[in-house]
C-alpha atoms as a PDB file:
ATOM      1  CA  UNK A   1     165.140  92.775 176.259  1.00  0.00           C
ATOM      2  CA  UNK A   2     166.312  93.415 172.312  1.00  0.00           C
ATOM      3  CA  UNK A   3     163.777  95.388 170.570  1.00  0.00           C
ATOM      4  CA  UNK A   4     161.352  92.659 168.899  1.00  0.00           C
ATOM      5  CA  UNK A   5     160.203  95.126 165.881  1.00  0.00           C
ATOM      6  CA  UNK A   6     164.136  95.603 165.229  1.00  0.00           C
ATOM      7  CA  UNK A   7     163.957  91.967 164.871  1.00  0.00           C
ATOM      8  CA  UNK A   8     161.483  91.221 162.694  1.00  0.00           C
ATOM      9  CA  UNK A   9     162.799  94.348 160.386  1.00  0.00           C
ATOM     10  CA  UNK A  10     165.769  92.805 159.988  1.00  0.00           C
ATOM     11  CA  UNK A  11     164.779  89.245 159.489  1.00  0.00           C
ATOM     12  CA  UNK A  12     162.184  91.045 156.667  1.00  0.00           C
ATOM     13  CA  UNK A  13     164.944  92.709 155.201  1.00  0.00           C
ATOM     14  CA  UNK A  14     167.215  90.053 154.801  1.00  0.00           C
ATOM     15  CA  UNK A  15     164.883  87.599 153.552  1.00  0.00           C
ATOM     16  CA  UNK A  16     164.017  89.750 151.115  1.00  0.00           C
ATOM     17  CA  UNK A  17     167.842  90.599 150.234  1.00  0.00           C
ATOM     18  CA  UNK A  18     168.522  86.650 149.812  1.00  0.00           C
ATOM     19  CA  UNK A  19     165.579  86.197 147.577  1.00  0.00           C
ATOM     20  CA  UNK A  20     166.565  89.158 145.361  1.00  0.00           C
ATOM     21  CA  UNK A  21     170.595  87.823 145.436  1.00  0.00           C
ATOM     22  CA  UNK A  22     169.163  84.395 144.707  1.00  0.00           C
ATOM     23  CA  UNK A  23     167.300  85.530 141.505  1.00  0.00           C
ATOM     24  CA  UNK A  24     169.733  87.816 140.064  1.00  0.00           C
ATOM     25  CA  UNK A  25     172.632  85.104 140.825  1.00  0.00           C
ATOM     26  CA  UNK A  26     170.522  82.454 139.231  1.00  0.00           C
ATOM     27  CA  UNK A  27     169.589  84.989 136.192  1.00  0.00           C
ATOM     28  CA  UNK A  28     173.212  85.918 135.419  1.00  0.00           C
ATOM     29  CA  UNK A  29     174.708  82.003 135.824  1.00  0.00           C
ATOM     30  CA  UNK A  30     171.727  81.183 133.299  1.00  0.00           C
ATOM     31  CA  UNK A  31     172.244  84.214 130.725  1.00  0.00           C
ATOM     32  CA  UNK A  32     176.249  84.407 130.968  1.00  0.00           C
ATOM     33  CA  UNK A  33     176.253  80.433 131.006  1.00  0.00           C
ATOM     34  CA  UNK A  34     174.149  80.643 127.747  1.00  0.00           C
ATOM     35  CA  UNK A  35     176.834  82.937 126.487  1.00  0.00           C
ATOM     36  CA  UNK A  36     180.131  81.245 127.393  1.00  0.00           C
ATOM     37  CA  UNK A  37     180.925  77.395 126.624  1.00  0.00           C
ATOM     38  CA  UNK A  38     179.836  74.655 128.395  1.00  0.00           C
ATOM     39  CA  UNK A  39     182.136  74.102 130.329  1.00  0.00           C
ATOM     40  CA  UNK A  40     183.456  77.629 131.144  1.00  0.00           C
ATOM     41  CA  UNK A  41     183.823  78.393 134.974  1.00  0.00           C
ATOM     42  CA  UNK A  42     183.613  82.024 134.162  1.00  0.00           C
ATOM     43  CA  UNK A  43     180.086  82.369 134.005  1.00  0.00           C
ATOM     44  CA  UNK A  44     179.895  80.858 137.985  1.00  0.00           C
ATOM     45  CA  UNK A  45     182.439  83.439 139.150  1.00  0.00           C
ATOM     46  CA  UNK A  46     181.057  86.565 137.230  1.00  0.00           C
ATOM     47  CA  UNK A  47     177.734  85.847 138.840  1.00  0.00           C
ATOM     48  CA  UNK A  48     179.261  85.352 142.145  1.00  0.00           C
ATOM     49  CA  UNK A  49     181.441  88.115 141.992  1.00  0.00           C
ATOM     50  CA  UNK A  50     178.447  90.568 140.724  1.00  0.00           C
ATOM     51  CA  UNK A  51     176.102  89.233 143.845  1.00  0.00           C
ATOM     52  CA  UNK A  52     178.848  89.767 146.133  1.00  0.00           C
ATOM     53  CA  UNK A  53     179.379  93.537 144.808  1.00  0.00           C
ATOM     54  CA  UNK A  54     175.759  93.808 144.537  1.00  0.00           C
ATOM     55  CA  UNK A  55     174.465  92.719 148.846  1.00  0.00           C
ATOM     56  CA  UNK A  56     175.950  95.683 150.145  1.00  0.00           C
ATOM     57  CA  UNK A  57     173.975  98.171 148.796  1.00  0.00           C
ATOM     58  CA  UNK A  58     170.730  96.217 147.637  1.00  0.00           C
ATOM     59  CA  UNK A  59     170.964  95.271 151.778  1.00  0.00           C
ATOM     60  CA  UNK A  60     171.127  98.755 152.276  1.00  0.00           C
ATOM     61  CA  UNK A  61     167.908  99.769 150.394  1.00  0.00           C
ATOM     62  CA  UNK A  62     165.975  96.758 151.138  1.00  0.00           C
ATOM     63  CA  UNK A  63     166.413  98.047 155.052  1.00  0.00           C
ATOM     64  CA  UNK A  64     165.454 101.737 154.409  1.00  0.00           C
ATOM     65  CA  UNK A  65     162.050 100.402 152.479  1.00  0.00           C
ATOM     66  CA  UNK A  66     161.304  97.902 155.221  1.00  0.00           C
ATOM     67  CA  UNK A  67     161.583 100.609 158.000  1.00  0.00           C
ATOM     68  CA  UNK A  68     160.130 103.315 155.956  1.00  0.00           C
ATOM     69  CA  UNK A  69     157.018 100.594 156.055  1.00  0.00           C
ATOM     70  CA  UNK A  70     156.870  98.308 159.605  1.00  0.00           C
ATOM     71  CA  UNK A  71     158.778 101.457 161.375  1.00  0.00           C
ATOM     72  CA  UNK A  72     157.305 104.833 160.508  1.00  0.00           C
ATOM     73  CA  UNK A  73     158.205 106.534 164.038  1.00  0.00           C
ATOM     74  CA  UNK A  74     161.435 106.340 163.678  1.00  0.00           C
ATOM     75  CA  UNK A  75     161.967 106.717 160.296  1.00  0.00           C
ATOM     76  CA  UNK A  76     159.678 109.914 160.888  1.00  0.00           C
ATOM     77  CA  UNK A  77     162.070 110.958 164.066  1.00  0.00           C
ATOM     78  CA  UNK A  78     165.360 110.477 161.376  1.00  0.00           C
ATOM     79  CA  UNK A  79     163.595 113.266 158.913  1.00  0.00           C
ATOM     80  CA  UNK A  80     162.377 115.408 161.652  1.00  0.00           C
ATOM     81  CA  UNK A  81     165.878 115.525 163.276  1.00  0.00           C
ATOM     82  CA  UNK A  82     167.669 115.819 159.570  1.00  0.00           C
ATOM     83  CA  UNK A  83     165.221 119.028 158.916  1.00  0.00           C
ATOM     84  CA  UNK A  84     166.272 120.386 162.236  1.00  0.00           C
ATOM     85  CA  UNK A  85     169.945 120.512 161.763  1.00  0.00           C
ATOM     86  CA  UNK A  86     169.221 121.948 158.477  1.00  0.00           C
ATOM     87  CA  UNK A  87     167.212 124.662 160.077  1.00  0.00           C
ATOM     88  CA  UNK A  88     169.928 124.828 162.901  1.00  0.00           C
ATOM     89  CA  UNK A  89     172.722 125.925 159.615  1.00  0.00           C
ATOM     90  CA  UNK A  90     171.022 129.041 158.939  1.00  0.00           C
ATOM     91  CA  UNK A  91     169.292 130.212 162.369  1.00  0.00           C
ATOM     92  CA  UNK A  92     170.923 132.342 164.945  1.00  0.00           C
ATOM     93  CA  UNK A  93     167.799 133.807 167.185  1.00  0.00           C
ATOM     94  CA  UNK A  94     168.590 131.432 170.282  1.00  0.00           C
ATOM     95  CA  UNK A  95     164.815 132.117 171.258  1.00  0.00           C
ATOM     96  CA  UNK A  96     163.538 130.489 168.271  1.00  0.00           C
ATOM     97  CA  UNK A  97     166.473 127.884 168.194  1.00  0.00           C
ATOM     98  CA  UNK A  98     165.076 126.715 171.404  1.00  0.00           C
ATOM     99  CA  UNK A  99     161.566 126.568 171.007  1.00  0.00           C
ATOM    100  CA  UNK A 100     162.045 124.891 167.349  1.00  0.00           C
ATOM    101  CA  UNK A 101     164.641 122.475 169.776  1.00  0.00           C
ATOM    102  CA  UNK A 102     162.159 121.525 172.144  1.00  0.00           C
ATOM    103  CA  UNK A 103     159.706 120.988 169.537  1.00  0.00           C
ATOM    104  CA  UNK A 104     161.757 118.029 167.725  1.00  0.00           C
ATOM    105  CA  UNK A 105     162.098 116.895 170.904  1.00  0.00           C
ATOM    106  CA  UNK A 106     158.917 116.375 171.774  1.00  0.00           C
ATOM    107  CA  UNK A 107     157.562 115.043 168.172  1.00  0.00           C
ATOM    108  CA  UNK A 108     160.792 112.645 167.931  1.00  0.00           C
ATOM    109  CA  UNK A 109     161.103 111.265 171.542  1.00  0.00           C
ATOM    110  CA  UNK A 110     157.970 112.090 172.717  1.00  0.00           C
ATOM    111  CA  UNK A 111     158.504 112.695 176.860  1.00  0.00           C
ATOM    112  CA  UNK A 112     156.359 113.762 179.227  1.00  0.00           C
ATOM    113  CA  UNK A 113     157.729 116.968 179.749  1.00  0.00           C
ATOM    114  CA  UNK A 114     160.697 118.994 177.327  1.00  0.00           C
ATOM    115  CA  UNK A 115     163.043 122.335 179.018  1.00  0.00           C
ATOM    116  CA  UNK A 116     165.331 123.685 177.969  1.00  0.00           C
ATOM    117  CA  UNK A 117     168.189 125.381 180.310  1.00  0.00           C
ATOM    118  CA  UNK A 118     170.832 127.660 178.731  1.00  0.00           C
ATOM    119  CA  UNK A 119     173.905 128.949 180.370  1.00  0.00           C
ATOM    120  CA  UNK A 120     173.723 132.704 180.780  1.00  0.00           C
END
């Protein structure tokens, strides 16, 4: 079965996306409309153009807030892992490589048991 918390994240997200596009489309139409003549179509397709150029991004956002609030886990698993490979740049003891691996393993995945095996 689909992950019910990805679920709701999403449909938080989005709702949240539509509102904001909503406001800002109705904000510009109103303030360009008051702008341009009456009957000007321009201020309608600035707007929509502007929203449209706008979801992308705002969607983006909107998503990284709503995780970084309903799902901490994995948002804490995506820095842990990010810090890692940062580490794993600049490191070249394999001993401490490997006990620094199975450490983010455990903390991000959280198993019952971590090894590590390395070719000799």
């Amino acid at each position: 079965m689909y992950e019910i918390d990805r679920i709701i994240s999403r449909t938080v997200s989005y709702g949240v996306v539509v509102a904001l596009i909503a406001a800002v489309f109705i904000g510009s139409v109103t303030f360009l409309g008051s702008l341009l003549p009456d009957d000007s179509p321009l201020a309608v397709a600035a707007s929509t153009l502007s929203v449209a150029a706008l979801f992308n991004p705002l969607r983006r956002k909107v998503q990284r807030f709503v995780d970084q609030l309903f799902n901490r886990s994995r948002y804490d698993a995506g820095r842990t892992i990010d810090a890692f490979s940062a580490r794993l740049r600049s490191e070249v003891d394999l001993d401490q490589l490997g006990g620094d691996l199975q450490a983010v393993a455990a903390e991000t995945m959280q198993p019952t048991s971590v090894a590590l095996w390395l070719r000799g």
